[in-house]
PDB file of N, CA and C in Angstrom:
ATOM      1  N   UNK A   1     -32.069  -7.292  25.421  1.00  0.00           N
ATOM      2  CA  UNK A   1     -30.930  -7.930  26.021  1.00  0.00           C
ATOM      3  C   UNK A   1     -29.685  -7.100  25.734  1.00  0.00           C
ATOM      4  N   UNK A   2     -29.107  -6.529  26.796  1.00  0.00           N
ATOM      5  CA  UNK A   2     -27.717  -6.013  26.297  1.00  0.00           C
ATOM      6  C   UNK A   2     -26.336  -6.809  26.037  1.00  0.00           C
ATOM      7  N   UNK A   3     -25.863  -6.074  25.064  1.00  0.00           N
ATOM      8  CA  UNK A   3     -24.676  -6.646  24.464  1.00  0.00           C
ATOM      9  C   UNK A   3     -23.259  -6.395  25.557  1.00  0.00           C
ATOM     10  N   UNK A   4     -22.667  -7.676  26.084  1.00  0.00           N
ATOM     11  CA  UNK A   4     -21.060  -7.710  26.260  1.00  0.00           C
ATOM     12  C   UNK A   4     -20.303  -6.929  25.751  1.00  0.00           C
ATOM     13  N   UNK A   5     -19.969  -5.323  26.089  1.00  0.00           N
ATOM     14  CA  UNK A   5     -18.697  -4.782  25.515  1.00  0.00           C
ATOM     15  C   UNK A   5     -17.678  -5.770  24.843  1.00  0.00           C
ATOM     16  N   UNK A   6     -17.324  -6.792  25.951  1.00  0.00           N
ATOM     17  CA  UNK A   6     -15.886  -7.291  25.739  1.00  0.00           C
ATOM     18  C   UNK A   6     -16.679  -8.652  24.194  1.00  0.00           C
ATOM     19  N   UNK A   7     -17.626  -9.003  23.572  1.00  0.00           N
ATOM     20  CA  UNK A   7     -17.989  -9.145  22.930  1.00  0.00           C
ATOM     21  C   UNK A   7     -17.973  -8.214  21.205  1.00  0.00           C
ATOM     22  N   UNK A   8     -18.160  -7.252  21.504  1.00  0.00           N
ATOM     23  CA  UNK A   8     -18.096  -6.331  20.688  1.00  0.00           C
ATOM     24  C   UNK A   8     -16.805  -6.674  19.691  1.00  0.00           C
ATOM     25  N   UNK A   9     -16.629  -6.627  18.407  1.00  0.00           N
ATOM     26  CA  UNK A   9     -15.623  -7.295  17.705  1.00  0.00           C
ATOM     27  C   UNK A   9     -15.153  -6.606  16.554  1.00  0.00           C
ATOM     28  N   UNK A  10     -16.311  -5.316  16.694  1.00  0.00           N
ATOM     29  CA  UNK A  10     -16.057  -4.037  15.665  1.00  0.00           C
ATOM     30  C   UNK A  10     -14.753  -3.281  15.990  1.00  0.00           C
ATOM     31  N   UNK A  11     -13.881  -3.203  14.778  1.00  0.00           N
ATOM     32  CA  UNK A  11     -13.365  -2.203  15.390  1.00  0.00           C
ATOM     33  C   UNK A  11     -13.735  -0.743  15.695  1.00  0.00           C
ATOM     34  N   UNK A  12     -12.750   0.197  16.546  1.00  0.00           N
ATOM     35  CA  UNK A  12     -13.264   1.428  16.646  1.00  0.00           C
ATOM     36  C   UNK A  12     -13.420   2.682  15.644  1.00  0.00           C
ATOM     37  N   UNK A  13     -14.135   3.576  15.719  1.00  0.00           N
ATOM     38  CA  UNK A  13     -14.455   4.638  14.719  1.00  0.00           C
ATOM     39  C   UNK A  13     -13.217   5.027  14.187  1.00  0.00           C
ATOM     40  N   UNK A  14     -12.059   5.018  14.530  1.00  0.00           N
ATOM     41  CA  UNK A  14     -10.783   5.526  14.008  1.00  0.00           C
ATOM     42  C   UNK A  14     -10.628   4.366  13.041  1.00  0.00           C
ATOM     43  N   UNK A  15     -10.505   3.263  13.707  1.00  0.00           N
ATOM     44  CA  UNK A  15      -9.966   2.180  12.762  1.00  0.00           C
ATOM     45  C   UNK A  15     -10.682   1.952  11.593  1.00  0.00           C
ATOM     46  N   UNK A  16     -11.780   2.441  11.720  1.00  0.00           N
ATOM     47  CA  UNK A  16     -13.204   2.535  10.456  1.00  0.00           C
ATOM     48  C   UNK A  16     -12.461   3.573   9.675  1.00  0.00           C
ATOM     49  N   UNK A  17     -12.828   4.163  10.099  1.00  0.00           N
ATOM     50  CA  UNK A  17     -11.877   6.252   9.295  1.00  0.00           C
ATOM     51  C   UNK A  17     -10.932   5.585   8.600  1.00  0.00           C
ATOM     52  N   UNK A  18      -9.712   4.516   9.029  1.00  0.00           N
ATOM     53  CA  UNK A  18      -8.661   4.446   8.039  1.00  0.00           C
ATOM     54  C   UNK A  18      -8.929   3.223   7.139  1.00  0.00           C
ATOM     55  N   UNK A  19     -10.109   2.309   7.120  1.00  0.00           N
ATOM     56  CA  UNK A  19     -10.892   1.535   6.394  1.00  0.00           C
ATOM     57  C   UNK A  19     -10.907   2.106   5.453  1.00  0.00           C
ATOM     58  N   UNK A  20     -12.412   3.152   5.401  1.00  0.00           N
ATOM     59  CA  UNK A  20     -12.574   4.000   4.539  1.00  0.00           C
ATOM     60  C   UNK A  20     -11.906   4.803   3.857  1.00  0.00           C
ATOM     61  N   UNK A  21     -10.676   5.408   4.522  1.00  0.00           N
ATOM     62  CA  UNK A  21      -9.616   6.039   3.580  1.00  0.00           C
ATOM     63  C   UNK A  21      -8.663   5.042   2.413  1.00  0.00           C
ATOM     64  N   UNK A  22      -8.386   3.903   3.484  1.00  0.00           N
ATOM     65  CA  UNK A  22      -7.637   2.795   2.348  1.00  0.00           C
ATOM     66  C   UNK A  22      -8.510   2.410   1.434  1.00  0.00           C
ATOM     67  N   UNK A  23     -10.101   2.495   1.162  1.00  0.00           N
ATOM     68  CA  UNK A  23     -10.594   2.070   0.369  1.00  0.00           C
ATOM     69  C   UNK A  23     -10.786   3.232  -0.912  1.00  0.00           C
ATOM     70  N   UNK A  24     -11.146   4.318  -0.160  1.00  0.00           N
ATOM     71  CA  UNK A  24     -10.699   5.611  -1.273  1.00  0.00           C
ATOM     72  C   UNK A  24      -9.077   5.713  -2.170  1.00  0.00           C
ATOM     73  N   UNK A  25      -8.475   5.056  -1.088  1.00  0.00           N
ATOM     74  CA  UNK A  25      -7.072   5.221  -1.822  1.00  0.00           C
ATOM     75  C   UNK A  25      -7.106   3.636  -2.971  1.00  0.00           C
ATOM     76  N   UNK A  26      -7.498   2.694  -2.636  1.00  0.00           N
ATOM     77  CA  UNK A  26      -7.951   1.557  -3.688  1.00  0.00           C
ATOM     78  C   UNK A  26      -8.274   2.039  -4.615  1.00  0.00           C
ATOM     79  N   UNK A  27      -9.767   2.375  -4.449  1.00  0.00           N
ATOM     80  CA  UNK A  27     -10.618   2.680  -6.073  1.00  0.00           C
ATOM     81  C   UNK A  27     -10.043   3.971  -6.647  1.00  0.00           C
ATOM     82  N   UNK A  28      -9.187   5.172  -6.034  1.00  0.00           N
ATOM     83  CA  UNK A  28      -8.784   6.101  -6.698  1.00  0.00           C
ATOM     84  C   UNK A  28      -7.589   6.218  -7.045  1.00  0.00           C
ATOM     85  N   UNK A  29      -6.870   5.251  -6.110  1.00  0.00           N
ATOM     86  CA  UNK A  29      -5.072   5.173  -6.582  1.00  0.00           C
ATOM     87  C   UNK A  29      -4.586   5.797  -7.922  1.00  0.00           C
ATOM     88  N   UNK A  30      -5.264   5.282  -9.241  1.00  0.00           N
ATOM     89  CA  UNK A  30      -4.588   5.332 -10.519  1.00  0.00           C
ATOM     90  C   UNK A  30      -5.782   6.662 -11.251  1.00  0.00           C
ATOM     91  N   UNK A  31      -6.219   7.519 -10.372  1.00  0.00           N
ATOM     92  CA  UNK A  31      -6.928   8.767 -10.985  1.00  0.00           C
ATOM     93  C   UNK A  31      -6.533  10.018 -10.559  1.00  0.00           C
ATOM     94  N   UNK A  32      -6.712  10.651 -12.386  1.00  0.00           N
ATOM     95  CA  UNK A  32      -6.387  11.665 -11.846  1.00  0.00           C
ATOM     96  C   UNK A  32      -6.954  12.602 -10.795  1.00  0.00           C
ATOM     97  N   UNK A  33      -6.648  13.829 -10.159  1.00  0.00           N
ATOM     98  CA  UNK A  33      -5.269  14.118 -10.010  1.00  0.00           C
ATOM     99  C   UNK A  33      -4.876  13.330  -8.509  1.00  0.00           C
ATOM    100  N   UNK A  34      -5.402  12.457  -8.101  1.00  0.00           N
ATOM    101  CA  UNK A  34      -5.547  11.799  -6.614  1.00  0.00           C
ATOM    102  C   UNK A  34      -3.969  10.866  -6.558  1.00  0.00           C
ATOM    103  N   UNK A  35      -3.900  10.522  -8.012  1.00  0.00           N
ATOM    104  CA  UNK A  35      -2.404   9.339  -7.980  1.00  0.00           C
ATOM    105  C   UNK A  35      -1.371  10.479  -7.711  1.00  0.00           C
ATOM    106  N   UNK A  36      -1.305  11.482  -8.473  1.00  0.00           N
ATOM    107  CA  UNK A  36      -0.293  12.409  -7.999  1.00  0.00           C
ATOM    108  C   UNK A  36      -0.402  12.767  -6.827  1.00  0.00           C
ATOM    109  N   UNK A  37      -0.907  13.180  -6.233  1.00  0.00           N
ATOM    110  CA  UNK A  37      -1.208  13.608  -5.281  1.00  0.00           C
ATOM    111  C   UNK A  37      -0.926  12.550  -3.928  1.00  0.00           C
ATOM    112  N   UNK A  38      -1.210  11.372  -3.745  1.00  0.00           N
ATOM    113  CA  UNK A  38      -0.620  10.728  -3.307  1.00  0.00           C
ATOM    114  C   UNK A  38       0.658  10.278  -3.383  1.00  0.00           C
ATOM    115  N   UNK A  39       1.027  10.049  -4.638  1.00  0.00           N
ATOM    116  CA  UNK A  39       2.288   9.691  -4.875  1.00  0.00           C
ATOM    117  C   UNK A  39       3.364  10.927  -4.002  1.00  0.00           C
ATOM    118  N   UNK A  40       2.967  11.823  -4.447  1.00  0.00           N
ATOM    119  CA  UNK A  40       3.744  12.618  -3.412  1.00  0.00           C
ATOM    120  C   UNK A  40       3.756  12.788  -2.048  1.00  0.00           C
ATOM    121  N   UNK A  41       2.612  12.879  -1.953  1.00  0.00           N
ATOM    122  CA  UNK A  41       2.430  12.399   0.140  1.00  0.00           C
ATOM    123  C   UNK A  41       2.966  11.071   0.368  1.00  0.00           C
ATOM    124  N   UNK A  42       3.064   9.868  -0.160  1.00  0.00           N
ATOM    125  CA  UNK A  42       3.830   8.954  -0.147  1.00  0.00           C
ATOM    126  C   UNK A  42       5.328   9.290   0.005  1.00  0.00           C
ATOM    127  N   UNK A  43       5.986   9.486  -1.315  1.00  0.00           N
ATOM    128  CA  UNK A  43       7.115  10.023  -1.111  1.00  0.00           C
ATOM    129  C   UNK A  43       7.528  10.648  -0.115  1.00  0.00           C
ATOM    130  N   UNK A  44       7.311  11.543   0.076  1.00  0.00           N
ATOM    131  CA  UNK A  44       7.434  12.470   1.463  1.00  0.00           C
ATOM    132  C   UNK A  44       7.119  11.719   2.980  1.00  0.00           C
ATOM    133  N   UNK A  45       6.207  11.385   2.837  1.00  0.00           N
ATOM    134  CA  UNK A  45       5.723  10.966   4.330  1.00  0.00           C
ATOM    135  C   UNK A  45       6.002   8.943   4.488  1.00  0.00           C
ATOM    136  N   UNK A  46       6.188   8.363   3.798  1.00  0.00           N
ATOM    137  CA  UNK A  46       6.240   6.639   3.684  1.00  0.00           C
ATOM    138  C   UNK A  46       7.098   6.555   5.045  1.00  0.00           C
ATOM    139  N   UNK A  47       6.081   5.508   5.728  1.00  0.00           N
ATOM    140  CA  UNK A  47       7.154   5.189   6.883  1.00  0.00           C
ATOM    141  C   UNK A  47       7.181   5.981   8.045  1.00  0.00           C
ATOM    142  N   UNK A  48       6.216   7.414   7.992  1.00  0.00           N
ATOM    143  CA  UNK A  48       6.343   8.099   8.910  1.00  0.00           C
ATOM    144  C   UNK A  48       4.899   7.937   9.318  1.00  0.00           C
ATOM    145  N   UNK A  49       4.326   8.749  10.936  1.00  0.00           N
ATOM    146  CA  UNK A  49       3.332   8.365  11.682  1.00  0.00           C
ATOM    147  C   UNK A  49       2.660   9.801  11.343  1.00  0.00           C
ATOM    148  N   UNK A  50       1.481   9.587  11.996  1.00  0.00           N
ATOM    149  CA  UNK A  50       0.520  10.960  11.593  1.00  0.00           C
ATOM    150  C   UNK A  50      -0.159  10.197  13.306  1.00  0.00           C
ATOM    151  N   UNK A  51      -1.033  11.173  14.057  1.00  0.00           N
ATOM    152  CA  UNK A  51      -1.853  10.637  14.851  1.00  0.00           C
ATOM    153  C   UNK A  51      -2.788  11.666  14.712  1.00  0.00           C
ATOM    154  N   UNK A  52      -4.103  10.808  14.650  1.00  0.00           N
ATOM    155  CA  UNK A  52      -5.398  11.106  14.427  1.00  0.00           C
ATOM    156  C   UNK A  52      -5.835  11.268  16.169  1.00  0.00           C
ATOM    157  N   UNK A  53      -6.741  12.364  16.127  1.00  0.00           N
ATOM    158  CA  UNK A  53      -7.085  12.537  17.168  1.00  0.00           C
ATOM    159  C   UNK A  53      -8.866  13.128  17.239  1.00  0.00           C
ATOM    160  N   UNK A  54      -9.474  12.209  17.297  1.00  0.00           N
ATOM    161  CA  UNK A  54     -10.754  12.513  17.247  1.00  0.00           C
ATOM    162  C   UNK A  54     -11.567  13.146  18.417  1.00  0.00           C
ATOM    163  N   UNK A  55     -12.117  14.387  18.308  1.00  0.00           N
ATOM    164  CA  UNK A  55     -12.353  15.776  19.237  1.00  0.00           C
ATOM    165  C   UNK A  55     -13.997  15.743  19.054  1.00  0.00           C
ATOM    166  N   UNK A  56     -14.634  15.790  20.467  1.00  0.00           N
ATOM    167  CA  UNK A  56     -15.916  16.457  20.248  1.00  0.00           C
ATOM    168  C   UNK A  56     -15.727  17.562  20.805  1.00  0.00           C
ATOM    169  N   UNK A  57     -15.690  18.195  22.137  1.00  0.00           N
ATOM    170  CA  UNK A  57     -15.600  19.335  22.860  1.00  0.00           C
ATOM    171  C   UNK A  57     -14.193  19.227  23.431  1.00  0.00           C
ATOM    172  N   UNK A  58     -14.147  18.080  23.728  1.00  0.00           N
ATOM    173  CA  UNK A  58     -12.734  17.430  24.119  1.00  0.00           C
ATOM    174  C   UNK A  58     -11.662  16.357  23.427  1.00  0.00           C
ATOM    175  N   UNK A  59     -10.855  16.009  23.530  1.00  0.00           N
ATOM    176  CA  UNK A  59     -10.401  14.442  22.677  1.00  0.00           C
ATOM    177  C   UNK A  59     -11.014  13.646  23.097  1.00  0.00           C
ATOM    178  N   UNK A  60     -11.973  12.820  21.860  1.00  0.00           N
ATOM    179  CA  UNK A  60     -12.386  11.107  22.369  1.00  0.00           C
ATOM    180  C   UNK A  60     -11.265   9.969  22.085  1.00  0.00           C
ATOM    181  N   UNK A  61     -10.860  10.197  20.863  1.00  0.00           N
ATOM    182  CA  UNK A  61     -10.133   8.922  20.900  1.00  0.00           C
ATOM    183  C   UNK A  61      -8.745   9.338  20.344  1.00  0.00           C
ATOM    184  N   UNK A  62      -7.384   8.783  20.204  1.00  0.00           N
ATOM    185  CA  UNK A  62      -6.407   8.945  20.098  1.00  0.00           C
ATOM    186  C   UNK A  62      -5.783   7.715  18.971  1.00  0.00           C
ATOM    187  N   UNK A  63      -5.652   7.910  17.814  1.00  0.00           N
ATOM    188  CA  UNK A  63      -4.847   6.780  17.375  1.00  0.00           C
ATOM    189  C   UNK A  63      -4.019   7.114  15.610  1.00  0.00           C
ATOM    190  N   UNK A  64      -2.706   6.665  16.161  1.00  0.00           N
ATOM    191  CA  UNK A  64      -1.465   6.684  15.102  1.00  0.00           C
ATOM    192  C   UNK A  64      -1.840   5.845  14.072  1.00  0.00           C
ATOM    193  N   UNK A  65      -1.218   6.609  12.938  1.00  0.00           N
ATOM    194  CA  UNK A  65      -1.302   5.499  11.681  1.00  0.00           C
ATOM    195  C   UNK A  65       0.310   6.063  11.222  1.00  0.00           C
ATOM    196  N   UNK A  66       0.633   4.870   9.969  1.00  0.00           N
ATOM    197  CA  UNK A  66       1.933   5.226   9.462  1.00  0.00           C
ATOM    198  C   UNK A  66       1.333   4.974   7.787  1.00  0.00           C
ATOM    199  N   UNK A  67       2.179   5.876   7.284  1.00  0.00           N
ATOM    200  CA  UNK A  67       1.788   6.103   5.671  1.00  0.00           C
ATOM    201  C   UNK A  67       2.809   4.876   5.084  1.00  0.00           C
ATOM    202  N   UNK A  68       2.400   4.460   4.163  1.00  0.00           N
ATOM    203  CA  UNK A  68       2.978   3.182   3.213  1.00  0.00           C
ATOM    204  C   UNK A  68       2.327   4.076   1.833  1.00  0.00           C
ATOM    205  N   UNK A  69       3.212   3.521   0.655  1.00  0.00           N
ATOM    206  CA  UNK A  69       3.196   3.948  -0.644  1.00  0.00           C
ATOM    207  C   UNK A  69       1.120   3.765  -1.379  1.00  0.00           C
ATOM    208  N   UNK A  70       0.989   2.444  -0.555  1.00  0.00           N
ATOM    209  CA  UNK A  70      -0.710   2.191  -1.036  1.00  0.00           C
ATOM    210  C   UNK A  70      -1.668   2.082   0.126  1.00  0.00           C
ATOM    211  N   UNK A  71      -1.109   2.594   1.306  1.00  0.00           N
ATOM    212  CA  UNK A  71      -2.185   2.582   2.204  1.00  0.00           C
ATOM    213  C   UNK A  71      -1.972   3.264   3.493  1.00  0.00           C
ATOM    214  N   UNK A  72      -2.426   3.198   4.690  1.00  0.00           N
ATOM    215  CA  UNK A  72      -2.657   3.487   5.528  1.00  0.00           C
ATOM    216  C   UNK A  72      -2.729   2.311   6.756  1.00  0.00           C
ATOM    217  N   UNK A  73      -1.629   2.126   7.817  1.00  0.00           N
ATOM    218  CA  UNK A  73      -2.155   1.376   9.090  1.00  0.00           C
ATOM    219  C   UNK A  73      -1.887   1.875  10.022  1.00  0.00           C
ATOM    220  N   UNK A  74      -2.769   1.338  11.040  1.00  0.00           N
ATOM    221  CA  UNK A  74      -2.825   1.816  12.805  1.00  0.00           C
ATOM    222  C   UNK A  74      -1.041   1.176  13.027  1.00  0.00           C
ATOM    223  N   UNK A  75      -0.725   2.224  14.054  1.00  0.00           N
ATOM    224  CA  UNK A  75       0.742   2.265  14.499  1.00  0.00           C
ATOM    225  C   UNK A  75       0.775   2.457  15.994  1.00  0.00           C
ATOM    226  N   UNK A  76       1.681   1.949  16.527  1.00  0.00           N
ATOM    227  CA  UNK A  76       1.817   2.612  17.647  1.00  0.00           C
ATOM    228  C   UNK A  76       2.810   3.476  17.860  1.00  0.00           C
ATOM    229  N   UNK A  77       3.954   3.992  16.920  1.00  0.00           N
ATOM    230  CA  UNK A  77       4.755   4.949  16.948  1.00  0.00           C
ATOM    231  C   UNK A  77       4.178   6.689  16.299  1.00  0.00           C
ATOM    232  N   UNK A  78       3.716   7.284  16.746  1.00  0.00           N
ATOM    233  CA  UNK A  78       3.029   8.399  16.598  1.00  0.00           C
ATOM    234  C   UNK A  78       3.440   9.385  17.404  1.00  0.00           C
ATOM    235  N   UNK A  79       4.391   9.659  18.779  1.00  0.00           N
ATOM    236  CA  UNK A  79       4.113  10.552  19.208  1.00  0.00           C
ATOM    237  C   UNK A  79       4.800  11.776  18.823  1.00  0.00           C
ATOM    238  N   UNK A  80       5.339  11.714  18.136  1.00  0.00           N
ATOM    239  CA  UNK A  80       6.134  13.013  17.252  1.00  0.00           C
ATOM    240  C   UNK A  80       5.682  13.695  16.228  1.00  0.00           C
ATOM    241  N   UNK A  81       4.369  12.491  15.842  1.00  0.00           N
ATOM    242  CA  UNK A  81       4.261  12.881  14.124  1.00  0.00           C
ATOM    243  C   UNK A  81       2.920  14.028  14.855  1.00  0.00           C
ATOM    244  N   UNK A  82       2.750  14.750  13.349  1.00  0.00           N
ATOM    245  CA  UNK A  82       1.979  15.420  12.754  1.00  0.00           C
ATOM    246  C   UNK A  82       0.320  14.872  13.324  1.00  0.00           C
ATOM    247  N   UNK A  83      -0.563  15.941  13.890  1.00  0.00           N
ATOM    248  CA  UNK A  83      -1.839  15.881  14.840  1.00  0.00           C
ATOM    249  C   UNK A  83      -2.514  16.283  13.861  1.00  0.00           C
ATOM    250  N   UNK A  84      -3.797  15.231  13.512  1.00  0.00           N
ATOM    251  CA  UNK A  84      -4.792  16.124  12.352  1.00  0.00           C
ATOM    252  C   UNK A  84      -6.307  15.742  13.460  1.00  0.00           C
ATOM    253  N   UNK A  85      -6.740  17.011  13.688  1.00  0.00           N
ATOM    254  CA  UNK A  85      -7.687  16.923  14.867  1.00  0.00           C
ATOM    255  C   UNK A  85      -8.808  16.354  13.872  1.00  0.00           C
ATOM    256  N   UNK A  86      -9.739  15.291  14.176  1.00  0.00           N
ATOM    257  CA  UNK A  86     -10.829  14.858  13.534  1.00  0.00           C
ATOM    258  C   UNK A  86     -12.502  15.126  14.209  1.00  0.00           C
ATOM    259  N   UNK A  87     -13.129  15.949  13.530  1.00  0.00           N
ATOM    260  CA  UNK A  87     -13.849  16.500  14.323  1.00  0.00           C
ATOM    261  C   UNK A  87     -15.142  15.027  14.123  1.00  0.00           C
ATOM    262  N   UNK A  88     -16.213  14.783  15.300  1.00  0.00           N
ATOM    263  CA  UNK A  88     -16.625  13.435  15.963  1.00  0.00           C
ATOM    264  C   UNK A  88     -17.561  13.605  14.512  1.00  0.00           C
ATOM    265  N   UNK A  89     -18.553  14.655  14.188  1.00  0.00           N
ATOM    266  CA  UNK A  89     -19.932  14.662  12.889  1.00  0.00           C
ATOM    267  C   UNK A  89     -19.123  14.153  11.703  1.00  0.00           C
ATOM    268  N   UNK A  90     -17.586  15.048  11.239  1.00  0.00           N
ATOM    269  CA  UNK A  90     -16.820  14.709  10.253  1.00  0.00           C
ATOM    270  C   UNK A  90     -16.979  12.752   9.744  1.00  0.00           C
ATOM    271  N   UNK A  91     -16.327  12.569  11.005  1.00  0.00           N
ATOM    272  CA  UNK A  91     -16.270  11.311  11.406  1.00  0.00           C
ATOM    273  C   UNK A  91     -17.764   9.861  11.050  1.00  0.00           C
ATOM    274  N   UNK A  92     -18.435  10.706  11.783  1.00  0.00           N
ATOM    275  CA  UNK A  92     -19.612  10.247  11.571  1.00  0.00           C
ATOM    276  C   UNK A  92     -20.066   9.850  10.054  1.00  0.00           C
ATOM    277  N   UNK A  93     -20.085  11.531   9.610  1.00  0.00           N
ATOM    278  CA  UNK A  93     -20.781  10.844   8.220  1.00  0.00           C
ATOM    279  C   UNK A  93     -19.891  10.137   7.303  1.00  0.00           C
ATOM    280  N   UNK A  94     -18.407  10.716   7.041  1.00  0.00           N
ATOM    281  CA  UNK A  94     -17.866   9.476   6.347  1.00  0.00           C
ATOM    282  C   UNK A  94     -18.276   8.073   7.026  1.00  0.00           C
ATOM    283  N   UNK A  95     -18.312   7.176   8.401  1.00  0.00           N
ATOM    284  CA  UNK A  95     -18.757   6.059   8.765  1.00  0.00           C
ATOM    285  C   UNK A  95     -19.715   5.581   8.076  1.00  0.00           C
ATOM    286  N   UNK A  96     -20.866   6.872   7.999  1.00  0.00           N
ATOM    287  CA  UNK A  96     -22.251   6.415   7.449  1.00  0.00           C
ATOM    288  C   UNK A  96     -22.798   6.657   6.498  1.00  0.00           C
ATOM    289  N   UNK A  97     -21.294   7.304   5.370  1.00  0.00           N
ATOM    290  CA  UNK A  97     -21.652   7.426   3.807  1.00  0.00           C
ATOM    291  C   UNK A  97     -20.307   7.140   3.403  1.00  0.00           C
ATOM    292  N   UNK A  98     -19.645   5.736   3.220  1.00  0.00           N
ATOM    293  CA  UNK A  98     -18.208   5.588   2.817  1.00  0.00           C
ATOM    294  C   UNK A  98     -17.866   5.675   1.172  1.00  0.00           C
ATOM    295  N   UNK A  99     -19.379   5.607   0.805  1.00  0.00           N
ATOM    296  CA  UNK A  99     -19.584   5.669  -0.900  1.00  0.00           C
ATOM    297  C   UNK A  99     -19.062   6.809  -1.208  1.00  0.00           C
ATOM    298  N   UNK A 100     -19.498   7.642  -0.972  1.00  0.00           N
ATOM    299  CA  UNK A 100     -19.568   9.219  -1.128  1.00  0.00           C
ATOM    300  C   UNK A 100     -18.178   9.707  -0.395  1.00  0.00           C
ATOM    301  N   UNK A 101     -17.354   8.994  -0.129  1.00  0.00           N
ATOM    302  CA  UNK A 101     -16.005   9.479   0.014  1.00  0.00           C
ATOM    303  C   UNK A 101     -15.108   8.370  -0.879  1.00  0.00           C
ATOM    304  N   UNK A 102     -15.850   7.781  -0.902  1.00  0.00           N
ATOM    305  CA  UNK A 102     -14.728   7.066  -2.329  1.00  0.00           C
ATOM    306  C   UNK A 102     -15.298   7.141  -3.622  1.00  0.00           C
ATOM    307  N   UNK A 103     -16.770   7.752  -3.930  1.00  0.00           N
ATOM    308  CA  UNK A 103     -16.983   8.809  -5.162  1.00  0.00           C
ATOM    309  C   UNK A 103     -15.831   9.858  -5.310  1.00  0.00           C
ATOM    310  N   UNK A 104     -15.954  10.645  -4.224  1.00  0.00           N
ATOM    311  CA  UNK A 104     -15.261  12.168  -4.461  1.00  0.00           C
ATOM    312  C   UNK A 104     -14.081  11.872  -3.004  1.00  0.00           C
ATOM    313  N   UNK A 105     -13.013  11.390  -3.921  1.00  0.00           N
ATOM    314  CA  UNK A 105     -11.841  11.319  -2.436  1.00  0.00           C
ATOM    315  C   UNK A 105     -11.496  12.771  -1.769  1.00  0.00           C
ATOM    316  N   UNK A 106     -11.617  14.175  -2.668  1.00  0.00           N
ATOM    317  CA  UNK A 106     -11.505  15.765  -2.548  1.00  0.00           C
ATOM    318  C   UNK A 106     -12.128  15.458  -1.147  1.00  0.00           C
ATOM    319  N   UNK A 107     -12.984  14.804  -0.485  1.00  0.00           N
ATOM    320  CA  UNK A 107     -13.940  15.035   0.552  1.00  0.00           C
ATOM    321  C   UNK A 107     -13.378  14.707   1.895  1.00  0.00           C
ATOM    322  N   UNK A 108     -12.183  13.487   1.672  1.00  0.00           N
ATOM    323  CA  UNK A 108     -11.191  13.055   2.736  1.00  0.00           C
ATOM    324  C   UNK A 108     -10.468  14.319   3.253  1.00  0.00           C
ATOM    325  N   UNK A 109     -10.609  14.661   4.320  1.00  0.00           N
ATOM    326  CA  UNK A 109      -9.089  15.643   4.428  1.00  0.00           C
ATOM    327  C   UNK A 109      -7.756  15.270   4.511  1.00  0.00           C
ATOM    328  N   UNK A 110      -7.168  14.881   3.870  1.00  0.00           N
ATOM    329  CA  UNK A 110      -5.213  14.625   3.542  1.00  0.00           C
ATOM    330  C   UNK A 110      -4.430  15.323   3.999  1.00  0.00           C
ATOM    331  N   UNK A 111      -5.124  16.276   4.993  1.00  0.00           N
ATOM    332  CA  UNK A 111      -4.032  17.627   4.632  1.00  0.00           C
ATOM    333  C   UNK A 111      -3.091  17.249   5.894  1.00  0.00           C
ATOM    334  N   UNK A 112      -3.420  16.195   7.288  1.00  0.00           N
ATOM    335  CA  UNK A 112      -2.283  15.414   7.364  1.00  0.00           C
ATOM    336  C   UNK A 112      -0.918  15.015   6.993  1.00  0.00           C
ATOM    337  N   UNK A 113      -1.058  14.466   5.967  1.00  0.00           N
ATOM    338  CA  UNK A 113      -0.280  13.587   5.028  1.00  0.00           C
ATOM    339  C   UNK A 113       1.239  14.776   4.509  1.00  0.00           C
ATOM    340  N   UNK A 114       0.593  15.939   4.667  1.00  0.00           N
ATOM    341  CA  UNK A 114       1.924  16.982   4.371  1.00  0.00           C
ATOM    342  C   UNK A 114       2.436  17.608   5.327  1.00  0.00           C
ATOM    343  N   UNK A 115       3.637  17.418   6.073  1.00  0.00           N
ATOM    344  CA  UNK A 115       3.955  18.026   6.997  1.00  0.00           C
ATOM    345  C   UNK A 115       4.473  19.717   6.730  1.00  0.00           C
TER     346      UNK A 115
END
């Protein structure tokens, strides 16, 4: 039996991606060297947009987030900020190993987060 798209209640692979990153930034917030390290991409970037742009051969999906001091949310003000191309496998396996990026947060790419 197929499933109703408009049923579907998951959000999308991007909105997963910044799941998984806010949850790396949870369990690692207060370690070293990840608190520094944020703390300064915080500083710097709080309040400002980044847009994620997830690429297989082409762009699939398109979506802004804005940096806050402890997390990460979907935005709709993005079109100025800073493009961190997300490649679709990247994507993938953090989806389908979120452990193993909030073991070793080094595995997230951040490099976003610094303009």
């Amino acid at each position: 039996m197929a499933t109703d798209p408009e049923d579907d209640k998951s959000p999308d692979e991007l909105e997963r991606y910044i799941e998984v990153c806010n949850e790396v930034l949870r369990r690692n917030r207060n370690r070293f060297p990840y608190e520094h390290i944020w703390n300064a991409a915080a500083d710097a970037e709080a309040g400002h947009g980044a847009r994620l742009v997830l690429v297989d051969d082409t762009p699939v999906s398109v979506c802004e987030v804005t940096v806050f001091p402890d997390h990460l949310e979907r935005s709709e003000d993005g079109e100025d900020a800073p493009v961190l191309r997300i490649s679709k496998s990247y994507l993938d396996d953090v989806l389908r190993n979120p452990q193993k990026y909030v073991d070793n947060p080094a595995l997230i790419n951040w490099g976003w987060l610094f303009r």
